[in-house]
N, C-alpha and C. Protein backbone atom coordinates (compact mmCIF):
# COMPACT_ATOMS: atom_id res chain seq x y z
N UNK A 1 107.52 105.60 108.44
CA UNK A 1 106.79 104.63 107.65
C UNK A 1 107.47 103.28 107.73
N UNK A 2 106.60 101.98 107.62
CA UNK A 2 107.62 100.74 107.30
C UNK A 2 107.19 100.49 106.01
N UNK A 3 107.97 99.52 105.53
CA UNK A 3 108.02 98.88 103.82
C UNK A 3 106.78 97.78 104.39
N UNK A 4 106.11 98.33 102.80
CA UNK A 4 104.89 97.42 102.48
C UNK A 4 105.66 96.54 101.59
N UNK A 5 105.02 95.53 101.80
CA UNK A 5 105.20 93.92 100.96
C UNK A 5 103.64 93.82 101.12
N UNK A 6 102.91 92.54 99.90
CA UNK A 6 102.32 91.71 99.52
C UNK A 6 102.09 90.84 101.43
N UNK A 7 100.76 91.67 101.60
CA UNK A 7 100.64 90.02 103.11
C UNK A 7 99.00 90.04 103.22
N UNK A 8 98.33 89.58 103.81
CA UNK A 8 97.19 88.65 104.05
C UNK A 8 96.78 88.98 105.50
N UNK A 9 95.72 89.25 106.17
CA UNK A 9 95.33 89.33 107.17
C UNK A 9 93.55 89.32 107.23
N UNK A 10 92.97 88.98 108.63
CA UNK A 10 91.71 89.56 108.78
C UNK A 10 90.88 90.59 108.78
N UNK A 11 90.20 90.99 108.48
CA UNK A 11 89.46 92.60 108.09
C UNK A 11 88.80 92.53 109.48
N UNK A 12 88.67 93.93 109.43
CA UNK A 12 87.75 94.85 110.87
C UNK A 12 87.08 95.70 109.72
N UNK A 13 85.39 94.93 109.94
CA UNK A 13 84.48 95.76 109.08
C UNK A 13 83.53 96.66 109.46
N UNK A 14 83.73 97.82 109.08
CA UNK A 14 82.55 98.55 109.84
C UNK A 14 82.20 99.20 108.73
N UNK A 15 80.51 98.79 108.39
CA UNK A 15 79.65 99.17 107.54
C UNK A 15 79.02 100.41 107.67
N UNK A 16 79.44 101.37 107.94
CA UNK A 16 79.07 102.94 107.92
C UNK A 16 79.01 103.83 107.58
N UNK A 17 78.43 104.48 106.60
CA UNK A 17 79.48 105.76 105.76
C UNK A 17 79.44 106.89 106.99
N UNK A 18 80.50 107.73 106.25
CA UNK A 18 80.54 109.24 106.58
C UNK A 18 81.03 108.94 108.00
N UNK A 19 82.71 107.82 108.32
CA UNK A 19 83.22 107.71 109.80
C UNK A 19 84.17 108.72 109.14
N UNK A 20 83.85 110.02 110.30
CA UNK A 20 84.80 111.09 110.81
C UNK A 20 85.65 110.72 111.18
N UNK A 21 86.75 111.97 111.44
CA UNK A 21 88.11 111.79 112.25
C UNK A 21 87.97 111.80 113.98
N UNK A 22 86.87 112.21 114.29
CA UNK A 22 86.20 112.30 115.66
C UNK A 22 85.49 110.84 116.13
N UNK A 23 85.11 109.95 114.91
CA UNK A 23 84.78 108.82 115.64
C UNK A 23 86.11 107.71 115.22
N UNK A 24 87.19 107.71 114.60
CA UNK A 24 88.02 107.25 114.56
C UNK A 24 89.27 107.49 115.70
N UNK A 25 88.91 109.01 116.30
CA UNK A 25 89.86 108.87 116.98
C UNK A 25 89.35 110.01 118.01
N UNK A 26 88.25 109.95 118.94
CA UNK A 26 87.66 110.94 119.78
C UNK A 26 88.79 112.51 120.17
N UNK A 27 88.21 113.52 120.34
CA UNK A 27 89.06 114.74 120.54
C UNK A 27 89.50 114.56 121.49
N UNK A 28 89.06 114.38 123.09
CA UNK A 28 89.37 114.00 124.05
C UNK A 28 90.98 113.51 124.18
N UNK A 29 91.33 112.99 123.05
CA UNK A 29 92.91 112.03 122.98
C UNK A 29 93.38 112.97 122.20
N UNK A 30 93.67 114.31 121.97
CA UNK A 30 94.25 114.80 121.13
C UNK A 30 95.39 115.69 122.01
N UNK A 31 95.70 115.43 122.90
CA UNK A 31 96.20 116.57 123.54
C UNK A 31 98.18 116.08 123.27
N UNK A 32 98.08 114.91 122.32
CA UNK A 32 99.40 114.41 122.47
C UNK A 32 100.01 115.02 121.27
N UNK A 33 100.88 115.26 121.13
CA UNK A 33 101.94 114.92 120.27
C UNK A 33 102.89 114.53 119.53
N UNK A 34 102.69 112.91 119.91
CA UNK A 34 102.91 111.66 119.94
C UNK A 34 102.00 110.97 119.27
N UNK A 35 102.57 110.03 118.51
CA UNK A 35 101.37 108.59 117.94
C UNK A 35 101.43 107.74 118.81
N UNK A 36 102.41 107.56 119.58
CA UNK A 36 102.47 106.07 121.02
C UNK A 36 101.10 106.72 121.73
N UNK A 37 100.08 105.21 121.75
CA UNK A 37 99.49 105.48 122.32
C UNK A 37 98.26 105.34 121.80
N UNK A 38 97.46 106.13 121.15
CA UNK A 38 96.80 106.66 120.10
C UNK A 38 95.70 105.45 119.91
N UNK A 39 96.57 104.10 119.59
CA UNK A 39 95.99 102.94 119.64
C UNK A 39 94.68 102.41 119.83
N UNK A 40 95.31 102.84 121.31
CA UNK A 40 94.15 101.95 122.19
C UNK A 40 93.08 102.62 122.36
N UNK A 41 93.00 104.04 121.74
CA UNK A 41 91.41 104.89 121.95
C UNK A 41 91.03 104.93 120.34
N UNK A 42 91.73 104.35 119.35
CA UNK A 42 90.85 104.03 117.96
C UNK A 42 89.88 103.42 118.01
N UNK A 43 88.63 104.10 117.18
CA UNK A 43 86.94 103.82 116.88
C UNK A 43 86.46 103.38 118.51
N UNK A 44 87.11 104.33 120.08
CA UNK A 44 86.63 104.07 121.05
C UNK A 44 84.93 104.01 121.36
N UNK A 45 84.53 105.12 120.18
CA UNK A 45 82.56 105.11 120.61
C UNK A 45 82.17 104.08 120.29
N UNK A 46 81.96 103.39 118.82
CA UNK A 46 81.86 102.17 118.85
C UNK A 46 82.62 100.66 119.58
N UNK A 47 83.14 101.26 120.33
CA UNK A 47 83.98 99.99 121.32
C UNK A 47 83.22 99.78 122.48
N UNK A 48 83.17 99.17 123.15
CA UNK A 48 83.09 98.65 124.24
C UNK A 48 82.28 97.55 124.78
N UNK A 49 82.17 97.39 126.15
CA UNK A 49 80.96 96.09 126.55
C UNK A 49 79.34 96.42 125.68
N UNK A 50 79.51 95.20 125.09
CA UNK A 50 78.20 94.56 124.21
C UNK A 50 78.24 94.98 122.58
N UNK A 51 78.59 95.87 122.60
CA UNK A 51 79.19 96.58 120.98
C UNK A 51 79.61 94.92 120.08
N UNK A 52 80.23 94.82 120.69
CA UNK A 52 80.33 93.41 119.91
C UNK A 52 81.35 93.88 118.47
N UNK A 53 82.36 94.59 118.54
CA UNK A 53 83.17 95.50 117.76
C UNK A 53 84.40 94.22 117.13
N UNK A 54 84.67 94.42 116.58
CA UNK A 54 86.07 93.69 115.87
C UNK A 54 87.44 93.52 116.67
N UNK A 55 87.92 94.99 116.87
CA UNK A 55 88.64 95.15 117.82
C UNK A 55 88.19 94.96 119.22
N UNK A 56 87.86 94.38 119.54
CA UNK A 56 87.39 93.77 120.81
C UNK A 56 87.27 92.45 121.21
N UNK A 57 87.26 91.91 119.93
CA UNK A 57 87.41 90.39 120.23
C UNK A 57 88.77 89.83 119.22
N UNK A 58 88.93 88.54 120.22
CA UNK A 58 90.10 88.04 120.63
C UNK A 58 90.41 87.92 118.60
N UNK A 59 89.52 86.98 118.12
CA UNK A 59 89.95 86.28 116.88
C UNK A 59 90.37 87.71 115.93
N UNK A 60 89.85 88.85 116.02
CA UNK A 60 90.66 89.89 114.97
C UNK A 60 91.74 90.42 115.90
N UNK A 61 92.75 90.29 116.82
CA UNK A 61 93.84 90.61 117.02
C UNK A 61 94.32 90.28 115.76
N UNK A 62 95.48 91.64 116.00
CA UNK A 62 96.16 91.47 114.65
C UNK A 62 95.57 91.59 113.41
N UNK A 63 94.52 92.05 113.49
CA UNK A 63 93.97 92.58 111.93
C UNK A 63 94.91 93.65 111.32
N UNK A 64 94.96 93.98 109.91
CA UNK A 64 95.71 95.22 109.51
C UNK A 64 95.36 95.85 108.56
N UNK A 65 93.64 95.29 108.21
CA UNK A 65 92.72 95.75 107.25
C UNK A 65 91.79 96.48 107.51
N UNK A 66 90.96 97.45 107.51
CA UNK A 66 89.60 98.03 107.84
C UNK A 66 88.95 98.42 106.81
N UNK A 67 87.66 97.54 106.20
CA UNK A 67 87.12 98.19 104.91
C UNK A 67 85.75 98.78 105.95
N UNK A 68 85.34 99.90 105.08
CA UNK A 68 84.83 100.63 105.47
C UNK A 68 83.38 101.30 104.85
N UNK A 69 82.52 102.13 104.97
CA UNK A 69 81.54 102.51 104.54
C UNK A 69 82.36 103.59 103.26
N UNK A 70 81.23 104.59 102.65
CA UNK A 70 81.87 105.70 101.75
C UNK A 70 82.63 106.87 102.38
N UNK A 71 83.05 107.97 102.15
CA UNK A 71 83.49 109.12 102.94
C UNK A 71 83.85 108.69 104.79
N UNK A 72 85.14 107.87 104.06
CA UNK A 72 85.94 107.31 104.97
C UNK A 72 86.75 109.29 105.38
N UNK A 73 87.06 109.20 107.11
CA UNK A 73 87.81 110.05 107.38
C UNK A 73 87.38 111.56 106.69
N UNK A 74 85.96 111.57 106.84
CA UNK A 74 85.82 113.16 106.81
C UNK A 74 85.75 113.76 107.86
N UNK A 75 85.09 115.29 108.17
CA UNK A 75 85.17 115.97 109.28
C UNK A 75 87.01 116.58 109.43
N UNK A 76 87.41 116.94 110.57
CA UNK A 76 88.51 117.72 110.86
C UNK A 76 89.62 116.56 109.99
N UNK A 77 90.78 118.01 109.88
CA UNK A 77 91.74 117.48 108.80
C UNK A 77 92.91 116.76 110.20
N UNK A 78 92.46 116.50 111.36
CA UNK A 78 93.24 115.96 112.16
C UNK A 78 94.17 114.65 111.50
N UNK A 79 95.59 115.15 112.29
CA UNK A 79 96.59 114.22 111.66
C UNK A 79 96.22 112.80 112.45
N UNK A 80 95.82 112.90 113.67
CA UNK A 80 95.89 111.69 115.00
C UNK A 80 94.98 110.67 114.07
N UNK A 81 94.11 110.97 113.20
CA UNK A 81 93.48 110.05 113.01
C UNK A 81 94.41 108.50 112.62
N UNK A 82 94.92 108.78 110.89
CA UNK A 82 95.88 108.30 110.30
C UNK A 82 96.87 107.74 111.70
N UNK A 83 97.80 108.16 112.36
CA UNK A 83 98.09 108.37 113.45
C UNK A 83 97.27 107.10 114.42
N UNK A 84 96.87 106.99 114.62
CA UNK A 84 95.67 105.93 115.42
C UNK A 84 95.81 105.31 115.19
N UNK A 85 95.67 105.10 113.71
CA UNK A 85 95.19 103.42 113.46
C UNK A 85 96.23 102.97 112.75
N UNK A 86 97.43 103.45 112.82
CA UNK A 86 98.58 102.93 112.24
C UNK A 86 99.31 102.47 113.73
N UNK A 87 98.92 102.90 114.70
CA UNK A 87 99.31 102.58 115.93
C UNK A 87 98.41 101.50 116.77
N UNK A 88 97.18 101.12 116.03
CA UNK A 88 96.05 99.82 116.04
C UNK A 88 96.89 99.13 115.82
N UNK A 89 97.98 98.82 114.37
CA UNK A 89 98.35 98.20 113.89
C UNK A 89 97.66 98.09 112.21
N UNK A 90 96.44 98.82 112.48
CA UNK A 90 96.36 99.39 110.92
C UNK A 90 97.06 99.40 109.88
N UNK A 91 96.82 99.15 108.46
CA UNK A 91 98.14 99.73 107.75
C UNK A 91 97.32 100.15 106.21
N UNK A 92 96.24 99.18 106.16
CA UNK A 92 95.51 99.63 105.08
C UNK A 92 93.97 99.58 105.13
N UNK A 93 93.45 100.96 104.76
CA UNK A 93 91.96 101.28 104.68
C UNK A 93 91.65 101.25 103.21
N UNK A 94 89.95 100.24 103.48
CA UNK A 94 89.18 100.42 101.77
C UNK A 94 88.02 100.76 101.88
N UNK A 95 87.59 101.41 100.93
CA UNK A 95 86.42 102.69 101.18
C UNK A 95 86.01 102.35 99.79
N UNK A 96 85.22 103.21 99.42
CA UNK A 96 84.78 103.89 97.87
C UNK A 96 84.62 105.45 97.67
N UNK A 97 85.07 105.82 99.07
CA UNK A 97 85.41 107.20 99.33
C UNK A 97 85.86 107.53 99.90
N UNK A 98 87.38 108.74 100.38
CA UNK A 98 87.79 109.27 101.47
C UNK A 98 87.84 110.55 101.28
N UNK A 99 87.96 111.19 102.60
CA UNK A 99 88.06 113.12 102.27
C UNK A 99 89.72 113.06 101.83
N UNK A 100 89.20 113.86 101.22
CA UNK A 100 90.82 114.29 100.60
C UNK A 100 91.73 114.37 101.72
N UNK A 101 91.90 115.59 102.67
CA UNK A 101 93.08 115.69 103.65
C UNK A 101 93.21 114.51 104.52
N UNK A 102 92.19 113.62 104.71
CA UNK A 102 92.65 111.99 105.04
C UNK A 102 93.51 111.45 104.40
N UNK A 103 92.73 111.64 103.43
CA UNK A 103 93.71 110.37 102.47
C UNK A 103 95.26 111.03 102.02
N UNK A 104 95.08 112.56 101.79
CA UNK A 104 96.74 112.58 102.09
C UNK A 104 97.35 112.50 103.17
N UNK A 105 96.95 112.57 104.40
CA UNK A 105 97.62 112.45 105.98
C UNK A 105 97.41 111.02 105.44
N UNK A 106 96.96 109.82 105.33
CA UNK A 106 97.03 108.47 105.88
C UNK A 106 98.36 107.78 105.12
N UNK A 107 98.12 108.79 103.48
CA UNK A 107 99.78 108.03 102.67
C UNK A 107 101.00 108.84 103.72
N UNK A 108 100.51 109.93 103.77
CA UNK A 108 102.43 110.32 104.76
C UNK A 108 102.64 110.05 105.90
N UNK A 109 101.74 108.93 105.98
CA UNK A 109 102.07 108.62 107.58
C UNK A 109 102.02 106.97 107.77
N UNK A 110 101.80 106.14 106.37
CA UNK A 110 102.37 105.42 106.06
C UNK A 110 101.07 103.91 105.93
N UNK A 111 99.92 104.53 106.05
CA UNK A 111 98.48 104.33 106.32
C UNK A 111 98.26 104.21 104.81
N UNK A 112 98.01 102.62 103.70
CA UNK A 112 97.67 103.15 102.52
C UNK A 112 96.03 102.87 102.70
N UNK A 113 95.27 103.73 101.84
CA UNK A 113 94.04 104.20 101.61
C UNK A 113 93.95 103.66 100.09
N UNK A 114 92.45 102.27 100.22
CA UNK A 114 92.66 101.79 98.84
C UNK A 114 91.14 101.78 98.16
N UNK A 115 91.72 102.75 97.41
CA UNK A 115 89.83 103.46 96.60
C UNK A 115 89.39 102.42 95.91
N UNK A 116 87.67 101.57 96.12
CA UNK A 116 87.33 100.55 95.08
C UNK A 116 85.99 100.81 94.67
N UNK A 117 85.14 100.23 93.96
CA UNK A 117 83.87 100.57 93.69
C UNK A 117 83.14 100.54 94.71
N UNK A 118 81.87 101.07 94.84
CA UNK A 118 80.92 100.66 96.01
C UNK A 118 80.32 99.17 96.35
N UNK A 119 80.08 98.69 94.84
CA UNK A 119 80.08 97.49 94.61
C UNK A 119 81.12 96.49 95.15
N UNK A 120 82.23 96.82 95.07
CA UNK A 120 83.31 96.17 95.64
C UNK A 120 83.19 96.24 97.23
N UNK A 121 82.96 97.13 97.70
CA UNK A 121 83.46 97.57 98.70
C UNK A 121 81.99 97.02 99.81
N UNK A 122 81.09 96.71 99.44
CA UNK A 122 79.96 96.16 99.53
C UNK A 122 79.87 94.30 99.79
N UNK A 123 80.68 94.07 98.62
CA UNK A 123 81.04 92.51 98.62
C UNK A 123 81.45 92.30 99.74
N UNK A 124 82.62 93.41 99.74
CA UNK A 124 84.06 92.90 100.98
C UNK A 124 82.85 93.14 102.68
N UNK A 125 82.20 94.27 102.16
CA UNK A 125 81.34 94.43 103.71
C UNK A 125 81.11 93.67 103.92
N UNK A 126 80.63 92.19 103.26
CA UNK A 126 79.68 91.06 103.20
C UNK A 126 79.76 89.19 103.11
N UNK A 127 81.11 89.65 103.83
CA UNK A 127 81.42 88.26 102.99
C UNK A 127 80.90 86.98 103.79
N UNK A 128 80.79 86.02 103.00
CA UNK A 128 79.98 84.63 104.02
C UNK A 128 80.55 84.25 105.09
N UNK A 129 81.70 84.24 105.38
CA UNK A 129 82.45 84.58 105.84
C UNK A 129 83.01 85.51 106.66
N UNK A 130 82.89 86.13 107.94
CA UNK A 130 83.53 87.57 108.74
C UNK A 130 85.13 87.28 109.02
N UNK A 131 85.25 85.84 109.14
CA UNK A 131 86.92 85.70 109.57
C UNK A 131 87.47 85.65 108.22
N UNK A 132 87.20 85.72 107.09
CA UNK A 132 87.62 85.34 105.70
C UNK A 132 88.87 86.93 105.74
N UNK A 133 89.84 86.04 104.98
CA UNK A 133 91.27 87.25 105.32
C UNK A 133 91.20 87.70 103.61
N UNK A 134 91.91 88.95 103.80
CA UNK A 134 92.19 89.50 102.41
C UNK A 134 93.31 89.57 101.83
N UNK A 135 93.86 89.77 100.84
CA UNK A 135 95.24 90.09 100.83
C UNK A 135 95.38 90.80 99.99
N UNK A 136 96.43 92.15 100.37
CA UNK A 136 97.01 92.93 99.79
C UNK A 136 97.92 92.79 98.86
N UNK A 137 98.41 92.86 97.74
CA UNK A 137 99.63 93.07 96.74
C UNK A 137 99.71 94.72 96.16
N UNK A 138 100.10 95.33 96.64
CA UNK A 138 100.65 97.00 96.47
C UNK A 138 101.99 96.99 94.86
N UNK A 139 102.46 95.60 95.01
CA UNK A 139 103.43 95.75 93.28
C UNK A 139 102.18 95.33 92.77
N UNK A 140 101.21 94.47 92.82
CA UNK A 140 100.39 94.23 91.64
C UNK A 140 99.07 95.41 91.51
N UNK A 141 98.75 95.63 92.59
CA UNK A 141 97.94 96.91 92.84
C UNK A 141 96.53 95.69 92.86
N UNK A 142 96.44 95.16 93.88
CA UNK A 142 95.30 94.28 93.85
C UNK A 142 94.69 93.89 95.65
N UNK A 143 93.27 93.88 95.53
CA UNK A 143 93.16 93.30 96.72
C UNK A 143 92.64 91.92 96.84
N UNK A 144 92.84 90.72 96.97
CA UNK A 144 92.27 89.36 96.59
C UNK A 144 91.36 88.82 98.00
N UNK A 145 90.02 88.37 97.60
CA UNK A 145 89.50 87.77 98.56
C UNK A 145 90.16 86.14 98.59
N UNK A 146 89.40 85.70 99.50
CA UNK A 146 89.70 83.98 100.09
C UNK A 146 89.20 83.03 98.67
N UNK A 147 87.95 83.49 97.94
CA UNK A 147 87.63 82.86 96.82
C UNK A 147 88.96 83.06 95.67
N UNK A 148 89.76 83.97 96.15
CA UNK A 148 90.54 84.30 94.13
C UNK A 148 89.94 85.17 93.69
N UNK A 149 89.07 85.50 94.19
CA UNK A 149 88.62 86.97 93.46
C UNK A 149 89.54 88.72 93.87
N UNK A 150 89.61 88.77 92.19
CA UNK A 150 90.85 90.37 92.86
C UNK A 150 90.47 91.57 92.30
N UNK A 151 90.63 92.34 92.87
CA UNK A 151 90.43 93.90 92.45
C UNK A 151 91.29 94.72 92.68
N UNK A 152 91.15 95.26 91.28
CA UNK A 152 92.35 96.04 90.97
C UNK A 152 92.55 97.56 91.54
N UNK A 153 93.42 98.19 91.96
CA UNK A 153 93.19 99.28 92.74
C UNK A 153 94.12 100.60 91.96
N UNK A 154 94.23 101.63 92.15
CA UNK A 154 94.84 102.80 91.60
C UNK A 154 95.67 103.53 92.80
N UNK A 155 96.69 103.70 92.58
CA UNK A 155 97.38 104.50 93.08
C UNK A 155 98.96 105.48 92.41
N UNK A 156 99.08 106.70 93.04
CA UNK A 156 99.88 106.96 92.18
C UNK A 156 101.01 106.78 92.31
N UNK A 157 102.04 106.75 91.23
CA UNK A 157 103.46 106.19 90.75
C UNK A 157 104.47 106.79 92.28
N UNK A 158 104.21 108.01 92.73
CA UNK A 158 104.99 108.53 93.74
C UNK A 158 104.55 107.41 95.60
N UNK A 159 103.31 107.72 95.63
CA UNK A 159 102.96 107.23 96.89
C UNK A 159 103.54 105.45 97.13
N UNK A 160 102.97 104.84 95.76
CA UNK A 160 103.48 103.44 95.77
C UNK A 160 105.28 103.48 96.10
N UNK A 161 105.81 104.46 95.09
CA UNK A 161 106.90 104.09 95.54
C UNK A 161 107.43 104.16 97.10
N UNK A 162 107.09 105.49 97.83
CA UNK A 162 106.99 105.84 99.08
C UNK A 162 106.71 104.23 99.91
N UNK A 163 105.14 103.73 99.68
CA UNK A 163 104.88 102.56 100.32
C UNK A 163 106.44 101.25 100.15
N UNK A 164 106.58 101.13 99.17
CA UNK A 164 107.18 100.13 98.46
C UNK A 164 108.92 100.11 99.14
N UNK A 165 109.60 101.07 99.39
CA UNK A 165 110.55 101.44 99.43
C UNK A 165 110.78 102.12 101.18
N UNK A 166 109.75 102.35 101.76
CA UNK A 166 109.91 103.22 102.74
C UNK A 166 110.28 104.33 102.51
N UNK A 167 110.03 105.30 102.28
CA UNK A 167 110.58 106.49 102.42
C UNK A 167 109.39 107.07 102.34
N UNK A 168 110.21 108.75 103.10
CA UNK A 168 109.14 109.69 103.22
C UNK A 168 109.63 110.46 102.41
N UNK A 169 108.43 111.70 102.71
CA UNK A 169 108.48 112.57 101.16
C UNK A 169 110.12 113.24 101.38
N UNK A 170 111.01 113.61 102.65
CA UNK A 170 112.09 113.95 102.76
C UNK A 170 112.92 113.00 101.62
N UNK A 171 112.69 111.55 102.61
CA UNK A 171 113.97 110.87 101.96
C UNK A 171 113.44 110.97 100.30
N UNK A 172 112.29 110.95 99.70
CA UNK A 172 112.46 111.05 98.15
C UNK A 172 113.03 112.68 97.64
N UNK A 173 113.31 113.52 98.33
CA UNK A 173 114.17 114.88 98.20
C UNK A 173 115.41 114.67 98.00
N UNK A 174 115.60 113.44 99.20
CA UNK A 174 117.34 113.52 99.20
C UNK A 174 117.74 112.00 98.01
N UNK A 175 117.16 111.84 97.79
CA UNK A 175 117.20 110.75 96.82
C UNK A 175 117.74 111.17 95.59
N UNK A 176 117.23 112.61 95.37
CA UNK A 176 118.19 113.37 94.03
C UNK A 176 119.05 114.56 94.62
N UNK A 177 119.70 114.00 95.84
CA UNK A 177 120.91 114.86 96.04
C UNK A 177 122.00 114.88 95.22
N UNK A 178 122.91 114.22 94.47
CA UNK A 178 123.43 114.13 93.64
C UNK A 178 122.75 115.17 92.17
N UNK A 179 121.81 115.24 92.02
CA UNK A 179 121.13 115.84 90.82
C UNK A 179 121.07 116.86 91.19
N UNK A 180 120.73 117.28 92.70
CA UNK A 180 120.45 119.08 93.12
C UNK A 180 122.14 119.52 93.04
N UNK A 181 122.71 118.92 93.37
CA UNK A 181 124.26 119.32 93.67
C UNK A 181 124.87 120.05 92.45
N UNK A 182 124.01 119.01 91.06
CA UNK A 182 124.92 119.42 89.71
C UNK A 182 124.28 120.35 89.17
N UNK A 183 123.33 120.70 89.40
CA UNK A 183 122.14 121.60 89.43
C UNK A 183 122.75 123.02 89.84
N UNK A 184 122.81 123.06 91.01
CA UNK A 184 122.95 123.58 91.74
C UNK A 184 124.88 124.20 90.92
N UNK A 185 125.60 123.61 91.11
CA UNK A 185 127.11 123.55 90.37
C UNK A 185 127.06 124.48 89.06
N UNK A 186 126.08 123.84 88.18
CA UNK A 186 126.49 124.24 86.94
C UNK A 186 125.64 125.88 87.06
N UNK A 187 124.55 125.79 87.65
CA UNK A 187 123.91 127.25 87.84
C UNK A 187 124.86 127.83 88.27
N UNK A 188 125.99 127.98 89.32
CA UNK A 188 127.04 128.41 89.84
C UNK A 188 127.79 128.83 89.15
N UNK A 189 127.89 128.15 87.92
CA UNK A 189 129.35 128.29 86.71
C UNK A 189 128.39 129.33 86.11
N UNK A 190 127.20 129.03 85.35
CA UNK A 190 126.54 130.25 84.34
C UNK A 190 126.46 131.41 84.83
N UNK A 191 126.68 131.99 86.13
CA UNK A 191 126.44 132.65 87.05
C UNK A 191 127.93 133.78 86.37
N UNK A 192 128.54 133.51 86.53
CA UNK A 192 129.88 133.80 86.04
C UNK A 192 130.42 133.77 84.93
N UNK A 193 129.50 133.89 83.95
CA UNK A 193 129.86 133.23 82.51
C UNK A 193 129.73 134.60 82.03
């Protein structure tokens, strides 16, 4: 995972509900084991000559936003998806819906997934604007358009910290090594008591 901070970028919008893990990241590319790579075959069906796709043209290089239709990442509980588009350069998806085993593969893999109303998520599909950038704040839990307008988002106390801090679910294990140790110690002593 890398540490999230508060940053600003262009959105890649695709107005669709119900994008699978198969059109995010075709089966065909699954044979790796590896995320290097992965990249360059994210949302490949919708890519190519005349598609007229986001990722395809020059001005969204470097996007690191994708808002999205409802039932973001259903279909197979494939990890490559998450995987993909964190290797796009991805880092945060907004929906008003995701399948569950997405949305936990996309937090442990360092991909945050940011649940908003449909209404919201509708605006953002829409804005007067297509180059208009968004910005993330993960300490304030907000997503702000180009007008100042912000919406507030939910996430829980563990994952934020994960985002916030870098760490994976390991390093938050070893984080109370000291606590398992005495734990662990004093059970040792009662043991014998």
């Amino acid at each position: 995972m890398s540490s999230f901070a508060r940053f600003s970028s262009r959105v890649i919008r695709i107005p669709l509900k119900d994008i699978d893990t198969d059109i995010i990241i075709p089966a065909e590319f699954l044979k790796t084991t590896t995320k290097e790579g992965l990249g360059k075959q994210v949302f490949k069906n919708l890519r190519g000559e005349g598609k007229n796709f986001p990722l395809d043209r020059a001005e969204f290089s470097g996007a690191r936003i994708v808002v999205a239709g409802a039932n973001f990442g259903c279909g197979s509980s494939r990890e490559h998806a998450p995987w993909a588009l964190k290797d796009a350069g991805i880092e945060v998806i907004i929906s008003s819906e995701f399948a569950d085993i997405f949305k936990g593969n996309a937090e442990k893999n360092g991909l945050l997934p940011i649940l908003l109303p449909e209404e919201t998520v509708q605006k953002l599909l829409n804005p007067a604007d297509e180059l208009e950038e968004l910005t993330i704040d993960l300490e304030k839990q907000v997503v702000e358009n180009a007008s100042g307008e912000s919406y507030h988002f939910e996430i829980s106390s563990f994952s934020k910290r994960r985002f916030l801090e870098n760490i994976s679910d390991l390093d938050y294990i070893l984080s109370f090594q000291n606590e398992i140790k005495g734990f662990e110690a004093k059970r040792k002593e009662n043991l014998f008591l």
